[in-house]
Protein backbone atom coordinates (compact mmCIF):
# COMPACT_ATOMS: atom_id res chain seq x y z
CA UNK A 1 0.00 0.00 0.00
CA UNK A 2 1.42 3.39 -1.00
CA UNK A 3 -0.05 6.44 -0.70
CA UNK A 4 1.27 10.21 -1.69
CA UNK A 5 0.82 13.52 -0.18
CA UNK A 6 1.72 16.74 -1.04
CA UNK A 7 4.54 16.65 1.53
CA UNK A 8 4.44 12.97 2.76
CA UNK A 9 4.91 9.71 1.12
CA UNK A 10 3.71 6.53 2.86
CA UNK A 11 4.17 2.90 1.99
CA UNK A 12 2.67 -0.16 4.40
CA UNK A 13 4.21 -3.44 4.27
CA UNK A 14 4.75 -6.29 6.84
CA UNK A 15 3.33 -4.12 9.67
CA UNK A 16 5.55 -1.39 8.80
CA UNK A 17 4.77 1.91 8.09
CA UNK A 18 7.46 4.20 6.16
CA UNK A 19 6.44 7.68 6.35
CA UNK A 20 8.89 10.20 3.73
CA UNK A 21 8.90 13.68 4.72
CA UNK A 22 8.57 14.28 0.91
CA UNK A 23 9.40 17.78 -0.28
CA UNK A 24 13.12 17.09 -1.06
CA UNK A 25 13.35 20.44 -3.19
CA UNK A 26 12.81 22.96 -0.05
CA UNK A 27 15.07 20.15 2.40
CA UNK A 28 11.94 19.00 3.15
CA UNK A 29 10.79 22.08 5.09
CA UNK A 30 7.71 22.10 6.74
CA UNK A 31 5.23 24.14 4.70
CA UNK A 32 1.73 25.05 5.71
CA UNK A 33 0.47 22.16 3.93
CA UNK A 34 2.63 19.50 6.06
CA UNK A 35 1.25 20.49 8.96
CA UNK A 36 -2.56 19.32 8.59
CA UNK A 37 -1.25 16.13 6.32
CA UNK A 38 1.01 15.05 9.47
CA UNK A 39 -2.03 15.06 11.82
CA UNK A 40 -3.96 13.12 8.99
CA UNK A 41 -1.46 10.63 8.34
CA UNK A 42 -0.64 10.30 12.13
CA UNK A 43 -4.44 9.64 12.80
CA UNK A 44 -4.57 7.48 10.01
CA UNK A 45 -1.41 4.78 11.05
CA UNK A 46 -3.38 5.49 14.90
CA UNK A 47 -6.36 3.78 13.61
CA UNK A 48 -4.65 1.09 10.48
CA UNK A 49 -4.99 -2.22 11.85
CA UNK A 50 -2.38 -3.34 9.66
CA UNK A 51 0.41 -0.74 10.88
CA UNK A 52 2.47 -1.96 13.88
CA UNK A 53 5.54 0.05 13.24
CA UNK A 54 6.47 3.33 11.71
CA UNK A 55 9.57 4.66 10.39
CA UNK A 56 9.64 8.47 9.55
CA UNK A 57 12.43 9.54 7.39
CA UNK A 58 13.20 12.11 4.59
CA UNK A 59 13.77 11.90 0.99
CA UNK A 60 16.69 13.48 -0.80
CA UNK A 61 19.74 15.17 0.91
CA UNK A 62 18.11 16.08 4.59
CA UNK A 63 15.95 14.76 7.42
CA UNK A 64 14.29 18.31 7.06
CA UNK A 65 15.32 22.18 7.50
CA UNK A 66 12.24 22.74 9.96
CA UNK A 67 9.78 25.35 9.18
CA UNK A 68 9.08 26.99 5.94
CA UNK A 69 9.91 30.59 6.34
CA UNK A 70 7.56 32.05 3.80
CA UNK A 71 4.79 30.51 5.92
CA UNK A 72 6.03 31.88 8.98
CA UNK A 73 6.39 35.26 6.72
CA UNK A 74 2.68 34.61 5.98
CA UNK A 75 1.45 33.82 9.01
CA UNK A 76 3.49 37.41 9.89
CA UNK A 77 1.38 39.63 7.64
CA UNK A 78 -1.77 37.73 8.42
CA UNK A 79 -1.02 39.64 12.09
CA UNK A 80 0.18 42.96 10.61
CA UNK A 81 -3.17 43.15 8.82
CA UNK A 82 -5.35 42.59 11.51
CA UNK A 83 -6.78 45.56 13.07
CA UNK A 84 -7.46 44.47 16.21
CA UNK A 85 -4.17 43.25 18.14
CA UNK A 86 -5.84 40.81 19.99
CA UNK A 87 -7.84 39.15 17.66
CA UNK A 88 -4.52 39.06 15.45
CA UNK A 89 -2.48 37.27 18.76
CA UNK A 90 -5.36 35.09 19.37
CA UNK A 91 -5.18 34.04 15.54
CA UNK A 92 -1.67 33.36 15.86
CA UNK A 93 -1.74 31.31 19.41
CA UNK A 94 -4.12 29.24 17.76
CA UNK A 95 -2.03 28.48 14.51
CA UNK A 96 1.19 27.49 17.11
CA UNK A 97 -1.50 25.05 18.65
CA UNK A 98 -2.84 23.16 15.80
CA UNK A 99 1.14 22.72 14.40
CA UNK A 100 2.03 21.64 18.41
CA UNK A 101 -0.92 19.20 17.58
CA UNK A 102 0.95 18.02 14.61
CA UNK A 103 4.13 16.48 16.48
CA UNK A 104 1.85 15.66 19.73
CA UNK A 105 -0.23 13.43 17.21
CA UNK A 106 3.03 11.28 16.75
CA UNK A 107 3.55 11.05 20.30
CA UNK A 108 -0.23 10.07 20.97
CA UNK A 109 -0.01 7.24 17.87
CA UNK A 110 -0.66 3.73 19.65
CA UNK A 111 2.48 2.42 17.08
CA UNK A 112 6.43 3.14 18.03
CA UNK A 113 7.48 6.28 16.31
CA UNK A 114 11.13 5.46 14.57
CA UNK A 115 12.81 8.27 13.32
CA UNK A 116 15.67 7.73 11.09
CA UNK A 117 17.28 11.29 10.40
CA UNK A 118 20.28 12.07 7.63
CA UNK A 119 21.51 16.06 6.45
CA UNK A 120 19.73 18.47 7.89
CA UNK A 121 17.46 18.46 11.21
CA UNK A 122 16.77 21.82 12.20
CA UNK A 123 14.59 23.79 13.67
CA UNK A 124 11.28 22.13 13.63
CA UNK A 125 12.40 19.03 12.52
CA UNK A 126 13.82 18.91 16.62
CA UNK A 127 10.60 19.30 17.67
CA UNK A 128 9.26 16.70 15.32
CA UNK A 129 11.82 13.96 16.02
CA UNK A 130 11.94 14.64 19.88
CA UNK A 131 8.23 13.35 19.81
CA UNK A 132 9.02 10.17 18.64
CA UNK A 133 10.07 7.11 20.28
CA UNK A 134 13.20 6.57 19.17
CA UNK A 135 15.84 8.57 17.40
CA UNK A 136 18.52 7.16 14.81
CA UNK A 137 21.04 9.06 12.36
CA UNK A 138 23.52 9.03 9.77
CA UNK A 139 27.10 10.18 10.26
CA UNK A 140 26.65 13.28 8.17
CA UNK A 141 23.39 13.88 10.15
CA UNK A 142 23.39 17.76 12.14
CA UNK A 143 21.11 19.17 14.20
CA UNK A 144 20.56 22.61 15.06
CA UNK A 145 17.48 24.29 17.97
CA UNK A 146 17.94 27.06 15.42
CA UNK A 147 14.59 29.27 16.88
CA UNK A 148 16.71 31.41 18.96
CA UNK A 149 19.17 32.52 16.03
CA UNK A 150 15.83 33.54 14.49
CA UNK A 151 15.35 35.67 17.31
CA UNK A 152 12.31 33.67 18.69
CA UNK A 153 11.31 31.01 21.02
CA UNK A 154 11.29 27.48 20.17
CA UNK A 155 7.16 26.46 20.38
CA UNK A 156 6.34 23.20 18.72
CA UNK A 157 7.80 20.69 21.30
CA UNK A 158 11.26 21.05 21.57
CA UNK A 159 11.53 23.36 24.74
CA UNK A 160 9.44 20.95 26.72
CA UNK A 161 10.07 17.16 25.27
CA UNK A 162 14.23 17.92 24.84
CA UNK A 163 14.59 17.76 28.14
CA UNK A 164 13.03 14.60 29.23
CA UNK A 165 15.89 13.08 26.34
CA UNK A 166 18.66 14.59 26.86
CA UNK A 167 20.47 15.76 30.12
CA UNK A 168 18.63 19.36 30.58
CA UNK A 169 22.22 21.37 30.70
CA UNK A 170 22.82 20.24 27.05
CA UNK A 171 19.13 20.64 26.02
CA UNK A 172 19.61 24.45 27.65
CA UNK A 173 23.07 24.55 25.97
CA UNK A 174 21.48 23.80 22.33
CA UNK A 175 18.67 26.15 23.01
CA UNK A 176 20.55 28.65 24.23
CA UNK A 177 23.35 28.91 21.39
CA UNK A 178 21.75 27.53 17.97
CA UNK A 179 24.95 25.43 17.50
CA UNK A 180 25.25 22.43 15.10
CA UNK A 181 25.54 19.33 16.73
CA UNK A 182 26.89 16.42 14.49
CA UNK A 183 25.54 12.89 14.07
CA UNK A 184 28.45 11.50 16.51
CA UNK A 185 27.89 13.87 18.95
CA UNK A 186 23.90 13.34 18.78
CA UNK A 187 24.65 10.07 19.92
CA UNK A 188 27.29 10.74 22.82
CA UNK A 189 24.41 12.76 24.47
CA UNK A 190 21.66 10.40 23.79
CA UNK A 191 19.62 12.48 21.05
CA UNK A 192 19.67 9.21 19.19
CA UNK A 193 19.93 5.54 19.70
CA UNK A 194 22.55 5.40 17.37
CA UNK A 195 24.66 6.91 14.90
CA UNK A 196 25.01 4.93 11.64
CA UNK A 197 28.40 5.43 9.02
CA UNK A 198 25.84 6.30 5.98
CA UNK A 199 22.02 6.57 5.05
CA UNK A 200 22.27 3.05 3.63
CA UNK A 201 23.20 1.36 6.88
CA UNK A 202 20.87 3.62 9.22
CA UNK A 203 18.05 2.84 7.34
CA UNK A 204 18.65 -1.09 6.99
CA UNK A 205 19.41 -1.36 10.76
CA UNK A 206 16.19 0.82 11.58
CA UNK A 207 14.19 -1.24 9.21
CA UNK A 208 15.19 -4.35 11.32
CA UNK A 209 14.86 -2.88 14.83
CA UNK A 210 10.97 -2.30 13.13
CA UNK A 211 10.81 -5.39 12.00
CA UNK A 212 11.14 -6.63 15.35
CA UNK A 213 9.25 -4.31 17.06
CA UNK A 214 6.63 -5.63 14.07
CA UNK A 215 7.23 -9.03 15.41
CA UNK A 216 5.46 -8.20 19.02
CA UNK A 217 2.09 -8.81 20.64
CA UNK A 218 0.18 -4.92 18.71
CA UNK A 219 -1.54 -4.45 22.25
CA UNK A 220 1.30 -5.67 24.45
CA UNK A 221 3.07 -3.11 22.33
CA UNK A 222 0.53 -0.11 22.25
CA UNK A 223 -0.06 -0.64 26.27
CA UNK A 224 3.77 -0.28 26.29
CA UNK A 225 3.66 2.97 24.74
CA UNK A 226 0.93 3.57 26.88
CA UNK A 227 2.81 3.63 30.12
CA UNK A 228 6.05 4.83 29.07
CA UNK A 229 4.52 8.08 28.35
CA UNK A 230 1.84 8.41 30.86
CA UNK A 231 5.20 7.33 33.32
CA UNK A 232 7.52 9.78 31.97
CA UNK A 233 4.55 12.37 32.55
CA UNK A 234 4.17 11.19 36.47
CA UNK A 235 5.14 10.44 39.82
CA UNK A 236 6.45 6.81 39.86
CA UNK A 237 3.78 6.24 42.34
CA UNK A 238 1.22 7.21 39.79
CA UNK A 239 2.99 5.15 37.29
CA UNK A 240 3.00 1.94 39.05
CA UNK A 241 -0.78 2.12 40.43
CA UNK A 242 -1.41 2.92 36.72
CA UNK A 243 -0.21 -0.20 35.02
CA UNK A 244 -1.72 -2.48 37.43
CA UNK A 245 -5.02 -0.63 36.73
CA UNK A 246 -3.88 -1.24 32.74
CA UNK A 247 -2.94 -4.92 33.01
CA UNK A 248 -5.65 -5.32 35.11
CA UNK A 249 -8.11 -4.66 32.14
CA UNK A 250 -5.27 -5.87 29.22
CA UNK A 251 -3.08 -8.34 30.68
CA UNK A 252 -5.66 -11.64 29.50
CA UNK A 253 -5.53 -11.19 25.71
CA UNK A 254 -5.74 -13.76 22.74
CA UNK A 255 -2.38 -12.82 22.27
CA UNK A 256 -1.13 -14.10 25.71
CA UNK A 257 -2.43 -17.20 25.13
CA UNK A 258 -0.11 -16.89 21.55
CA UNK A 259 2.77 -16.70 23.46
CA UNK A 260 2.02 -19.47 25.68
CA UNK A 261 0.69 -21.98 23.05
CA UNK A 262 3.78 -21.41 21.06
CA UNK A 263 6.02 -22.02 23.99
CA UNK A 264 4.60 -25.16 24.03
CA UNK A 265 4.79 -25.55 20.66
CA UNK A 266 8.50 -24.80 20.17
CA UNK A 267 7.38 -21.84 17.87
CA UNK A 268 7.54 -18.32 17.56
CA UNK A 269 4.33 -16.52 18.39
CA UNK A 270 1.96 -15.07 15.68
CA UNK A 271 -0.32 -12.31 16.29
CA UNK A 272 -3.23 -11.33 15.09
CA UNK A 273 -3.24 -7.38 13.91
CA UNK A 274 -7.08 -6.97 15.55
């Protein structure tokens, strides 16, 4: 199953989702159009059935260059010609939510979130990758919090999920100074998983760590997901009362009884995707 946007490209197969960040002509900058056709497409792997998995990449030379400055030009005059101030600043607040939305609809996706970054990976495409799962890159990866070299403050995710990834010194460091941190160094600091030699290797190795993740019980795996966020978000207390309230309701699935009929069996457990 493929499937083209005007700024994504998605192809299903074997419970894995590829999403392409797929406007390689601007460095796949994030125009207005990629924000509503990320909350879409998010939505969309959410609900699939079929979808276990997905890996978000870019096509061409970059991961992305973050957001499209003639929309952030537009969205700058829309203001100017308001005359009344505050309906023009409520306008605006309300365009920053809907493209927070955007990345917090990766982070709410039931699936693991894989991105797999090479080139560029600036600005917005920080916030993007910080709200998924797990990060990978390419040696001639860079990334750059590049909002306050544009004399403005970072709003789309990076100020608050950095943080929780990265010791918070660094995260301030970055923040604070716009500086260009390579691929090797992105993994010394844990902003990735790992740091792959080229594109070619990163993206077989990510497409086998999918695979396996592909390979998993869907709801052991979406309950995962499930408490690793709510758990990074709370008290451990609240954490741990939590997934005893989850397991209560989840832990007697048909795919428990998979695992424990295959034991028996000497077999690896298949799952059904519903």
């Amino acid at each position: 199953m493929e499937k083209i946007y005007e700024t994504l490209r998605l192809e299903v197969q074997d419970g894995v989702a590829h999403l392409r960040l797929n406007n390689p002509g601007k460095a796949n900058a994030m125009t207005r159009a990629f924000w509503g056709e990320m909350r879409t497409v998010m939505a969309e792997l959410d609900r699939n059935e079929a979808v276990r998995v997905v890996v978000l990449s870019g096509e061409g030379k970059n991961f992305s260059a973050g957001l499209d400055l003639a929309m952030f030009a537009d969205t700058q005059s829309q203001m100017n010609g308001k005359f009344d101030p505050a309906r023009a600043r409520e306008n605006f607040r309300a365009t920053v939510l809907e493209m927070q939305e955007s990345f917090t609809a990766i982070e709410r996706c039931r699936k693991p979130v894989l991105a797999a970054m090479h080139g560029a990976c600036i600005g917005g495409a920080i916030d993007m990758a910080s709200a998924c799962d797990m990060r990978y890159c390419s040696e001639d990866a860079y990334f750059c919090v590049k909002e306050i070299d544009l004399a403005i403050v970072a709003d789309v995710g990076t100020l608050q999920r950095l943080p929780k990834i990265i010791p918070e010194g660094i995260a301030r460091e970055l923040a604070y100074t716009g500086r260009n941190v390579s691929g090797q160094e992105a993994e010394q600091i844990h902003l990735v998983n790992r740091c792959y030699p080229s594109y070619a290797e990163m993206m077989a190795e990510v497409g086998k760590i999918a695979a396996l993740i592909a390979e998993k019980s869907p709801i052991a795996m979406r309950g995962t997901k499930e408490i690793l966020n709510y758990s990074r978000d709370h008290s451990v207390a609240e954490g741990l009362n939590y997934v005893a309230t989850w397991n209560a309701a989840m832990i007697y699935s048909h795919d428990l009884l998979e695992v424990m009929q295959a034991g028996m069996e000497k077999r690896k457990p298949v799952f059904k995707n519903n």
